[in-house]
Protein backbone atom coordinates (compact mmCIF):
# COMPACT_ATOMS: atom_id res chain seq x y z
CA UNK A 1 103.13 88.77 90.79
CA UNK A 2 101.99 91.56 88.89
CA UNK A 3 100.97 91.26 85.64
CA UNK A 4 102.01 93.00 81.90
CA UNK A 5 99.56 95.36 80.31
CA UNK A 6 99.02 92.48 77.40
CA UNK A 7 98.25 89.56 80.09
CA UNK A 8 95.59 92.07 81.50
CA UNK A 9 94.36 92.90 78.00
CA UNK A 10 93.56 88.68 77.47
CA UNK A 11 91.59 88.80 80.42
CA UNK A 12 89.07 91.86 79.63
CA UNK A 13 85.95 91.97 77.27
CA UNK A 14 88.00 93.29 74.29
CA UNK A 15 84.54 95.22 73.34
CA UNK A 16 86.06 98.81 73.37
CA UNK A 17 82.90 100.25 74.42
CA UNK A 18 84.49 102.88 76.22
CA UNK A 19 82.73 102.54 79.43
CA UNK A 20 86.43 103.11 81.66
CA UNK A 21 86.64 106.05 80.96
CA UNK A 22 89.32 104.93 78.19
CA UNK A 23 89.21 104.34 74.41
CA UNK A 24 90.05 101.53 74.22
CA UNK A 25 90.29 97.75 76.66
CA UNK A 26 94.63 97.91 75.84
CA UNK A 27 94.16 101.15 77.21
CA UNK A 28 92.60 100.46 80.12
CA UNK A 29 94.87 97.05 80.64
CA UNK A 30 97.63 99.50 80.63
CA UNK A 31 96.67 101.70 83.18
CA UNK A 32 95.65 98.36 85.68
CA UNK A 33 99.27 97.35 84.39
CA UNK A 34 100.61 100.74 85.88
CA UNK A 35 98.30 100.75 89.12
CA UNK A 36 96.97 103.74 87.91
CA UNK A 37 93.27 102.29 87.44
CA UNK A 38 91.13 100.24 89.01
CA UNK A 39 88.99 97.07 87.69
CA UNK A 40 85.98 98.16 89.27
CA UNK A 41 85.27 100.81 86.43
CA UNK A 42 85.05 97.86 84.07
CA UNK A 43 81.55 96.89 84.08
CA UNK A 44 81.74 93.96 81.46
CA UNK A 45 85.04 92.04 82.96
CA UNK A 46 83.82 88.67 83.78
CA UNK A 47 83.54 86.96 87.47
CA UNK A 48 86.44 84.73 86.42
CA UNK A 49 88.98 87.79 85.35
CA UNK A 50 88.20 89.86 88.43
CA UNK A 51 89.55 86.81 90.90
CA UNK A 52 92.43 86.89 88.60
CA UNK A 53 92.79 90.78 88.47
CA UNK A 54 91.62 91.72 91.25
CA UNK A 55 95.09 91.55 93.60
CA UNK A 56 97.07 92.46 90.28
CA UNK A 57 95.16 95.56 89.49
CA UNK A 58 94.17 97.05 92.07
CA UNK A 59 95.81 100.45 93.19
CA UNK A 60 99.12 99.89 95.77
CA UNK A 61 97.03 102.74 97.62
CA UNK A 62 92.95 102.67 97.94
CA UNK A 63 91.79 104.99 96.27
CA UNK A 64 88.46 106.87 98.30
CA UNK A 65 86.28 109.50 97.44
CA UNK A 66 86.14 111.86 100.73
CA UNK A 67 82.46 113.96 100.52
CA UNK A 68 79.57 113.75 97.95
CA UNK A 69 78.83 116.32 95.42
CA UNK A 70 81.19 118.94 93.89
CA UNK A 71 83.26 119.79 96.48
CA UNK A 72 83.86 115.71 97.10
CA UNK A 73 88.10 114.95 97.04
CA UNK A 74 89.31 112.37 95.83
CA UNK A 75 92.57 110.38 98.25
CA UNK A 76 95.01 107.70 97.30
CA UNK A 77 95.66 105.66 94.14
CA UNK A 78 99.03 107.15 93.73
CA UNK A 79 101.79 104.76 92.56
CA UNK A 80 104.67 106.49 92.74
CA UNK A 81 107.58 107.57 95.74
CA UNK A 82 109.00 110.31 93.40
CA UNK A 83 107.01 112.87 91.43
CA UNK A 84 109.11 112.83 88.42
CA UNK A 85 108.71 109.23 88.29
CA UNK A 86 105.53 110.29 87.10
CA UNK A 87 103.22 112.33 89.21
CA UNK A 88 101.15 112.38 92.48
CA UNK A 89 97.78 111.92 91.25
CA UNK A 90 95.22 113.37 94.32
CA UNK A 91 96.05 116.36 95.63
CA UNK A 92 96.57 116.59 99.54
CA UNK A 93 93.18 117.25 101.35
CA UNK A 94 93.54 120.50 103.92
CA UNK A 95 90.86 120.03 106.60
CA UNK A 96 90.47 122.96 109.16
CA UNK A 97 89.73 121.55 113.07
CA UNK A 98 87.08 122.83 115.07
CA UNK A 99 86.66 122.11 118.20
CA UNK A 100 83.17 121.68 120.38
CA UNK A 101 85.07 123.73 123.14
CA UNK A 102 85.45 126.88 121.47
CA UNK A 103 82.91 130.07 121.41
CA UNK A 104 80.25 130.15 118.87
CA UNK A 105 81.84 133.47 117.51
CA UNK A 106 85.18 131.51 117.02
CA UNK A 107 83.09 128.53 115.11
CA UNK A 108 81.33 130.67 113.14
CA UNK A 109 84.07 132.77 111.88
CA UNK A 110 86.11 129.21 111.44
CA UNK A 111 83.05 127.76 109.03
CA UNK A 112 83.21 131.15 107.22
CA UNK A 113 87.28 130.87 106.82
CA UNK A 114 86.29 127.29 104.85
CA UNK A 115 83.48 128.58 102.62
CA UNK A 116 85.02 131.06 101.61
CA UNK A 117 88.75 130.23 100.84
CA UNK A 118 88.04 129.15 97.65
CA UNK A 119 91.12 131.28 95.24
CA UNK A 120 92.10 131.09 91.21
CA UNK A 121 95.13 129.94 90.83
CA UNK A 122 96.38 129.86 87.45
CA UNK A 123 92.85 128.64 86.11
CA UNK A 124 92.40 126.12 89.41
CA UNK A 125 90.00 126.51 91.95
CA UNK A 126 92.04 126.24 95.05
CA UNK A 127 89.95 125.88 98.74
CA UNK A 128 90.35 124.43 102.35
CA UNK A 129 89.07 121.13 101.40
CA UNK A 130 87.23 119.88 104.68
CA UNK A 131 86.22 120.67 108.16
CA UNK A 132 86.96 118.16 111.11
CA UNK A 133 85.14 118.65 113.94
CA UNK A 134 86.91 117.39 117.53
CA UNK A 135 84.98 116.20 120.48
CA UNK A 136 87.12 117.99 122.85
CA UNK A 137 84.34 118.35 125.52
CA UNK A 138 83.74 114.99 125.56
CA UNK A 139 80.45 115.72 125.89
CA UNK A 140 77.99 114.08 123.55
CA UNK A 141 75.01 116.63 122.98
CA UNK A 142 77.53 119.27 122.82
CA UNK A 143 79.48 117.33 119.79
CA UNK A 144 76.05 116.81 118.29
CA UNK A 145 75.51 120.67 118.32
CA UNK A 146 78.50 121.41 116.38
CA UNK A 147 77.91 118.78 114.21
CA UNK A 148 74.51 120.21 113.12
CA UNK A 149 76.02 124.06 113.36
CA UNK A 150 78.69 122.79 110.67
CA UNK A 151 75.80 120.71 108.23
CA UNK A 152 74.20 123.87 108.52
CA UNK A 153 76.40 126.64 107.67
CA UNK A 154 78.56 124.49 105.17
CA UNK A 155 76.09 121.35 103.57
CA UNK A 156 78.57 120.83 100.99
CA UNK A 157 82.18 120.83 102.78
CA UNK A 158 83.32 117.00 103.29
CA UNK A 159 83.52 116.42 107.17
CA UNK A 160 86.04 114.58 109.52
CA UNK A 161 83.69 113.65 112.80
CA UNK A 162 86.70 113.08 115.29
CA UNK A 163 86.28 111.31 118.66
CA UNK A 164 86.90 108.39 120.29
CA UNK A 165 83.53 107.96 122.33
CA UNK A 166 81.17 105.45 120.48
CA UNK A 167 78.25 107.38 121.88
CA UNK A 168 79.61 111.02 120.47
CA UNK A 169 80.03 109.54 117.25
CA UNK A 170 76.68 108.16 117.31
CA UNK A 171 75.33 111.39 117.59
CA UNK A 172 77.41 113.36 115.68
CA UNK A 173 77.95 111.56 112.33
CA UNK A 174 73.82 111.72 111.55
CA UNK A 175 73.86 114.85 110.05
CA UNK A 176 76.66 113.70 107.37
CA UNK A 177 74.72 110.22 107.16
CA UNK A 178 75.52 108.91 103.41
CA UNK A 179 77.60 112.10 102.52
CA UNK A 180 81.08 110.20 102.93
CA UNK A 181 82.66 111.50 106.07
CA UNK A 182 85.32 110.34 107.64
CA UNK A 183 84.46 108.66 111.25
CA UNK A 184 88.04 109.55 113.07
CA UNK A 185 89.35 107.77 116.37
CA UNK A 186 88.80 104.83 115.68
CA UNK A 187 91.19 102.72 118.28
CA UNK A 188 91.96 98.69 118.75
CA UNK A 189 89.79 99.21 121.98
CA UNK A 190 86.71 100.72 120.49
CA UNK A 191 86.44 99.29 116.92
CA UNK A 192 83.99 97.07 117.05
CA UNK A 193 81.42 99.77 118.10
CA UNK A 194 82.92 102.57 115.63
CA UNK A 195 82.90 100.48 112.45
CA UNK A 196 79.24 99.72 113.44
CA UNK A 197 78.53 103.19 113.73
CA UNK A 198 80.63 104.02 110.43
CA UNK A 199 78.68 101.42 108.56
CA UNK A 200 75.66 102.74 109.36
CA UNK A 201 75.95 106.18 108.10
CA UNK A 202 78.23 104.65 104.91
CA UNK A 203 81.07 107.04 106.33
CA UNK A 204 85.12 106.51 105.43
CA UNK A 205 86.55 104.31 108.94
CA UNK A 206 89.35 106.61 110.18
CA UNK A 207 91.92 104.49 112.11
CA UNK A 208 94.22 106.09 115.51
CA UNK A 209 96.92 104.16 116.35
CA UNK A 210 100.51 104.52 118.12
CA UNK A 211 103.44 103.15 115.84
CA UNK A 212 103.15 101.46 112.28
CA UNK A 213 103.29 97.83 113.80
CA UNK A 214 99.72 98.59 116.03
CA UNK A 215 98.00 100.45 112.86
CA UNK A 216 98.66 97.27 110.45
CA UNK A 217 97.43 95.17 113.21
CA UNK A 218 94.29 97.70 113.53
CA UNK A 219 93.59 97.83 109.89
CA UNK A 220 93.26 94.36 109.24
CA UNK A 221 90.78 94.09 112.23
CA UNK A 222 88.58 96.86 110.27
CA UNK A 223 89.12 95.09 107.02
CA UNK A 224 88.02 91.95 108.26
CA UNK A 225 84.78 93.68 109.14
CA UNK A 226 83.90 94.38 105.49
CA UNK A 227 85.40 97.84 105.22
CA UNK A 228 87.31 99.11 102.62
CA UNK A 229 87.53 102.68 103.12
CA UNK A 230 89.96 103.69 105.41
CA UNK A 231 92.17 106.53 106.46
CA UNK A 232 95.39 106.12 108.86
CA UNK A 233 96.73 107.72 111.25
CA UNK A 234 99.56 106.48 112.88
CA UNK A 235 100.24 108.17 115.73
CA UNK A 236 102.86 110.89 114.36
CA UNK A 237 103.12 114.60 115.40
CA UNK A 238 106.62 115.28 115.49
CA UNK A 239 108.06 116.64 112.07
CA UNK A 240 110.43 113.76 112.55
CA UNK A 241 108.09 110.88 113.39
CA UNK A 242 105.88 112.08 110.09
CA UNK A 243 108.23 112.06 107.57
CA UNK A 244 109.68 108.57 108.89
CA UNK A 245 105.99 107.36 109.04
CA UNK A 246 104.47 108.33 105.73
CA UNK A 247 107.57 107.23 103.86
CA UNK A 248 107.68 103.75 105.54
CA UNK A 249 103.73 103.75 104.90
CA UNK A 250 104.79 104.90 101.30
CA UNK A 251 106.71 102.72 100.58
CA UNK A 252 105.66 99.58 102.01
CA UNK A 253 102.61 99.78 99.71
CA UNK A 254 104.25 100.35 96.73
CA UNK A 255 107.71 98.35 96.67
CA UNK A 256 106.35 95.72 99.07
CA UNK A 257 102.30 95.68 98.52
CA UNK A 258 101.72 95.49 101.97
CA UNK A 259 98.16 95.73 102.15
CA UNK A 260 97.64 96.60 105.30
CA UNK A 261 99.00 99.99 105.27
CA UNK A 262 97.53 100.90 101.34
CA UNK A 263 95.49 103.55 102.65
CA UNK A 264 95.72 107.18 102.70
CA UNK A 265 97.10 108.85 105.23
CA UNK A 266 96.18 111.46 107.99
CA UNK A 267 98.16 113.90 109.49
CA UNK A 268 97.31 116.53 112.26
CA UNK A 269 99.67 119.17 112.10
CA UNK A 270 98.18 121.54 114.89
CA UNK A 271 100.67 124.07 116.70
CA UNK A 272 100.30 127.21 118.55
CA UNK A 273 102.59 128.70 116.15
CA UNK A 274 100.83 129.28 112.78
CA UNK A 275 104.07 129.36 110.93
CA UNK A 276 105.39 126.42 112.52
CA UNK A 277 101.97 124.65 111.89
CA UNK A 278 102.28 126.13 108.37
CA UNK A 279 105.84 124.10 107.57
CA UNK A 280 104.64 121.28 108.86
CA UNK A 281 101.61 120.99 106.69
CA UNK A 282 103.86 121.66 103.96
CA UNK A 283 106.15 118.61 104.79
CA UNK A 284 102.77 116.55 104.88
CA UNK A 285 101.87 117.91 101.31
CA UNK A 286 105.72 116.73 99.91
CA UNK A 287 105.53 113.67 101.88
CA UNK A 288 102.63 111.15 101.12
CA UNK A 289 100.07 113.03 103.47
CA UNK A 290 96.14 112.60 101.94
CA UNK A 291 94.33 114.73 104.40
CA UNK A 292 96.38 117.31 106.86
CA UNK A 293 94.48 118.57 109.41
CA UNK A 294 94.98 122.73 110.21
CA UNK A 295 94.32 124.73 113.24
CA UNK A 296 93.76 127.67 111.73
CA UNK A 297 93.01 128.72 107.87
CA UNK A 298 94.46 132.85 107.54
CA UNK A 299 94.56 133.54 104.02
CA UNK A 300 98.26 134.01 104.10
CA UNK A 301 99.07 130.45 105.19
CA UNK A 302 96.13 129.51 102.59
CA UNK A 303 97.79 130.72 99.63
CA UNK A 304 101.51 129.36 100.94
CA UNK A 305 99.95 125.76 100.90
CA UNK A 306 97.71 126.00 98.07
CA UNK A 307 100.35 126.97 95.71
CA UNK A 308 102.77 124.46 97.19
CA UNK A 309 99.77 121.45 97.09
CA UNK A 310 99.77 122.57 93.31
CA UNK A 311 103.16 122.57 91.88
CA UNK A 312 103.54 119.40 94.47
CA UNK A 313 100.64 117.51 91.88
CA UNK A 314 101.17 118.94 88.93
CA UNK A 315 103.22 117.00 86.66
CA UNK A 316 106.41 117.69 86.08
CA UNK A 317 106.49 116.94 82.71
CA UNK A 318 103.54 118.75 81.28
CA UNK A 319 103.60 122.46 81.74
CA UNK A 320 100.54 124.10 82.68
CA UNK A 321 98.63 125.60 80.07
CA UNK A 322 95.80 126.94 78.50
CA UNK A 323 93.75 126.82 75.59
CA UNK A 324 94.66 128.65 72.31
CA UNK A 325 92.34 131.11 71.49
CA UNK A 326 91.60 134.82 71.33
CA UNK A 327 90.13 135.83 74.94
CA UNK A 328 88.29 139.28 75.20
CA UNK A 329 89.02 141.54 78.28
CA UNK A 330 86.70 143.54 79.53
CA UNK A 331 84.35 144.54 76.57
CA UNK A 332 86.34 145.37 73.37
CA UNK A 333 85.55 147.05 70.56
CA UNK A 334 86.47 146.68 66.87
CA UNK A 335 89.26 149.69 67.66
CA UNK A 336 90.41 147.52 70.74
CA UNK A 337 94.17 146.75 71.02
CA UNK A 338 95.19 143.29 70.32
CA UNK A 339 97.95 141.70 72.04
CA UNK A 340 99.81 137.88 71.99
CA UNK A 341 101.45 135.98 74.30
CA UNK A 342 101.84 132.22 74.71
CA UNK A 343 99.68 129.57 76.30
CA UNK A 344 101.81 129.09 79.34
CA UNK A 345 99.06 129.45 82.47
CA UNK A 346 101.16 131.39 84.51
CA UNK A 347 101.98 133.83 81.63
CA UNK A 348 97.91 134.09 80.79
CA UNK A 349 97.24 134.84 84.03
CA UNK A 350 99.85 137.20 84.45
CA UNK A 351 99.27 138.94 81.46
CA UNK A 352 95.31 139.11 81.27
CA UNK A 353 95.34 140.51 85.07
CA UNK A 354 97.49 143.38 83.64
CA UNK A 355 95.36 143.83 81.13
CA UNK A 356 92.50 144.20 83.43
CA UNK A 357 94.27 146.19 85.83
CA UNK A 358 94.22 148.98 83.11
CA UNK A 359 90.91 148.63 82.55
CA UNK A 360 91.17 149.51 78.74
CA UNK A 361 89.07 146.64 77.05
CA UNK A 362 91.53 144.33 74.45
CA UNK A 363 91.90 141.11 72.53
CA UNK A 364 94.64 138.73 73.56
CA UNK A 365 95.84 136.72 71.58
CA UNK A 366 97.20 133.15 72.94
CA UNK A 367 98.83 130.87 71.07
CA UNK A 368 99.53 127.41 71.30
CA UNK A 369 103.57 127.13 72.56
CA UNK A 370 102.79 123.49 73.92
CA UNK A 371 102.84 125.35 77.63
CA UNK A 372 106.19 127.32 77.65
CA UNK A 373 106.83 131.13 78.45
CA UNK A 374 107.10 134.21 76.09
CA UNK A 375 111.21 133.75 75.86
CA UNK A 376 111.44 129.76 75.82
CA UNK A 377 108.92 129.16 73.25
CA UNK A 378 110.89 131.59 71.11
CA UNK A 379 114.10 130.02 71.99
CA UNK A 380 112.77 126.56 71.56
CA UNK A 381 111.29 127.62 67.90
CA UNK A 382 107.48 127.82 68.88
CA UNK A 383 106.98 131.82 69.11
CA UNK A 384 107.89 132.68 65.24
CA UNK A 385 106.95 135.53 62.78
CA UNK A 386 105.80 132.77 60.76
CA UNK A 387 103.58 131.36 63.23
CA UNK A 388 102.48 133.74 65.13
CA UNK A 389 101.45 135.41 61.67
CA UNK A 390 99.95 131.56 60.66
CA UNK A 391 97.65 132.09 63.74
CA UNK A 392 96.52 135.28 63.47
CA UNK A 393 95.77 134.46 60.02
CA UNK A 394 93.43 131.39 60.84
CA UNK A 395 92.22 133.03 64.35
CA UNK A 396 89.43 135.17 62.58
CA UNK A 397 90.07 138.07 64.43
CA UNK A 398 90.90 140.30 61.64
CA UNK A 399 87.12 140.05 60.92
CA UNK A 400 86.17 141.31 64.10
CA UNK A 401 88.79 144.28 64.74
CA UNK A 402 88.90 147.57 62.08
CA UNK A 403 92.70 148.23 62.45
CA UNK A 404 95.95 146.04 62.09
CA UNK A 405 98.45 146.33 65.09
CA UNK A 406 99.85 143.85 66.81
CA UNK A 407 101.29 144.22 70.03
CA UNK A 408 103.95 141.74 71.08
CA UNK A 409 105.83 140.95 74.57
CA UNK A 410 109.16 143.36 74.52
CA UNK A 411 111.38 140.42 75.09
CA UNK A 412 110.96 139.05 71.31
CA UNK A 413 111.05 142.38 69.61
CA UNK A 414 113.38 141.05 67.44
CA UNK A 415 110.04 138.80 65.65
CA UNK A 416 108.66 142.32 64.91
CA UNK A 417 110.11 142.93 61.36
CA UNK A 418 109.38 138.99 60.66
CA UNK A 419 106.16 139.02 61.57
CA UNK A 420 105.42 141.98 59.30
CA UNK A 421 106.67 140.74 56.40
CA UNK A 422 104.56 137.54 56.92
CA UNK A 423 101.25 139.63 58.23
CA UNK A 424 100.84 141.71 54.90
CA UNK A 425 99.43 145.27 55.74
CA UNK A 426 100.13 144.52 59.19
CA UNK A 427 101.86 147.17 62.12
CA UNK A 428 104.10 145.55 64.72
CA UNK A 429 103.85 147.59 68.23
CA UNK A 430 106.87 145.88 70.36
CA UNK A 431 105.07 146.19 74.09
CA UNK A 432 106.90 146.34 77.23
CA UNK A 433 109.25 143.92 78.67
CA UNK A 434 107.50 142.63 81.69
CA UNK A 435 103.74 142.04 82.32
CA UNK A 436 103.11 144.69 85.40
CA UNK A 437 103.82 147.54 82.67
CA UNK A 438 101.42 146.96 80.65
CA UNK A 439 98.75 149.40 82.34
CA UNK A 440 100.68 152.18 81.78
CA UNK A 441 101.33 151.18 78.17
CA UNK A 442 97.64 150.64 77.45
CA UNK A 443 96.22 153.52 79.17
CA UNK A 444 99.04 156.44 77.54
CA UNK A 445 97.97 154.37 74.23
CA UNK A 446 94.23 155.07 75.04
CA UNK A 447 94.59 158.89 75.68
């Protein structure tokens, strides 16, 4: 039976030192409470709490860091079948296949579509996570030479070594020996030998089995091995077959703490068809998929998943936003415009890209609107002529600019005369209505 945040709380040091990653032990007793930490970042809990805590706390879904270093991903702990319940917490990891049958021109170019699909989003780096390499050949030494190719060209990309053959994973998984790969394919038939190897070379166990009954079975044979780190796969390619498996999988960890299946989950989405392959992948990223595995990685499909991955884990309840502040584009001057908007991250964005576009250097000006747009934080009372002028007041920046013009969004022109009778000595400039006119507007100014 699970237990209450208080009941926790009894059992832990009660020293507040902090060491959680929380400010507090009720904190942290909270978040075990919620599944949404685990006791293992308690250092201080005694021998006696953990057997207690241990089943209680401990996240419906493992949670396993895939990779070392700063590209490492994090995979499971989520508690949750509904993102407004609260929110997914680790975002879906996109791995890109290549295969030990292809043409060293195709492999190469394949490595270089992973290094370098790293995008800004909205202030978030956005990237193809991971490369999984496929014995397709079947052929050992050739495995092993694509394994080294990969370690070579891309040290720091988390790997997926996937074959079934004992002796090609042998070979293979030395070069990411210690770095947290994932050792795929491994079957009922072949585990003993393939949790050996996976041991070994401290890599993530990833199990292959046909139906949900066959990958319990197989996951409990692994666990009783002394692994802990595992990733599933069971069996599903069809559209159909993966949405009925994940959710099943989804569910049976979190409404029925069925152990055996609270792991993440793999998916290989593969099709000839790159937009087919693309809506799959996205009904893995919706649907309780940890790692989907891509065929190919074109920058159009890229951006299509990253930005559904992201509004997918971002919580629903928080907007996106950033910090308030006055950010300098390009180099300004003293005689520099200055412009405001609100701390929304899209809006930023948006807005400061404009801004560059024209190339004509300028202070923006963002203020704090708790994460909402130019016309809801001024219908929600947070974009003011009282405090916007409050803000510009405290910001500083009159010390650093010679005139005293502010230029605001078109859409609240109606703030100007407000904002001038609150910003003594002050000129109001109403700016254009939408973002992608602001070049124009910045460069006639600057003639």
């Amino acid at each position: 039976m699970a237990l209450t945040g208080v009941e926790i709380f009894k059992l832990l040091p009660k020293t507040n030192c902090k060491k959680c990653g929380f400010p507090t032990c009720l904190a942290f007793a909270m978040k075990l409470a919620q599944r949404q930490a685990s006791l293992d970042a308690c250092p201080d809990v005694s021998e006696e709490a953990k057997k207690i805590l241990g089943e209680a706390s401990a996240p419906p879904i493992r949670p396993i860091t895939f990779g070392t270093g700063d590209k490492a991903v994090k995979m499971g702990e989520e508690t949750v079948l509904f993102r407004h319940e609260k929110k997914f917490v680790n975002p879906t990891v996109f791995a890109l296949e290549i295969k030990d049958t292809e043409a060293d021109d195709v492999i190469e170019a394949k490595i270089n579509d992973v290094v370098t699909s790293e995008i800004n989003r909205v202030g978030q780096l956005l990237r193809v996570d991971s490369i999984c390499i496929t014995n397709e050949s079947g052929d050992a030494g050739k495995f092993a030479a694509l394994a080294e190719k990969v370690a070579q060209k891309a040290p720091d990309v988390p790997v997926i070594v996937a074959t079934e053959s004992p002796e090609a994973a042998e070979a293979a998984i030395k070069p990411f020996s210690g770095k947290n790969a994932i050792l795929y394919g491994v079957t009922d038939a072949n585990a003993d030998k393939m949790v050996e190897i996976a041991k070994a070379n401290k890599a993530i166990v990833g199990a292959k089995a046909d139906g949900l009954e066959a990958l319990s079975a197989l996951t409990e044979k692994i666990k009783s091995t002394g692994v802990e780190d595992i990733v599933m796969d069971s069996g599903a390619r069809k559209a159909s077959e993966l949405l009925e498996h994940n959710t099943y999988i989804r569910r049976a960890a979190l409404k029925k703490s069925f152990k055996p299946l609270g792991y993440p989950v793999i998916n290989f989405v593969q099709r000839d068809d790159s937009m087919f392959e693309a809506l799959i992948a996205g009904l893995g990223v919706t649907k309780y998929a940890s790692i989907v595995v891509l065929s190919s990685a074109e920058k159009w499909k890229n951006l299509a998943l990253f930005t559904l991955r992201q509004n997918i884990y971002t919580d629903p309840q928080v907007p996106m936003q950033v910090e308030q502040k006055i950010y300098k584009i390009g180099e300004p001057t003293p005689d520099s415009p200055l412009i405001i908007t609100t701390n929304f991250s899209l809006t930023y964005f948006i807005v400061s890209g404009e801004v560059e576009n024209a190339k004509v250097p300028a202070y923006l000006a963002v203020m704090d609107c708790e994460g909402l747009s130019v016309l809801t934080a001024w219908a929600a009372g947070k974009f003011t002529g009282s405090k916007i002028a409050n803000f510009i007041k405290e910001s500083g920046i009159e010390n650093e600019i010679n005139h005293r013009e502010l230029i605001i969004p078109g859409y609240v022109a109606i703030l100007s005369g407000a904002i001038e009778e609150k910003l003594e000595g002050w000129k109001v400039t109403v700016g254009p209505r939408e973002a992608n006119a602001l070049p124009a507007f910045l460069r006639s100014r600057a003639a």
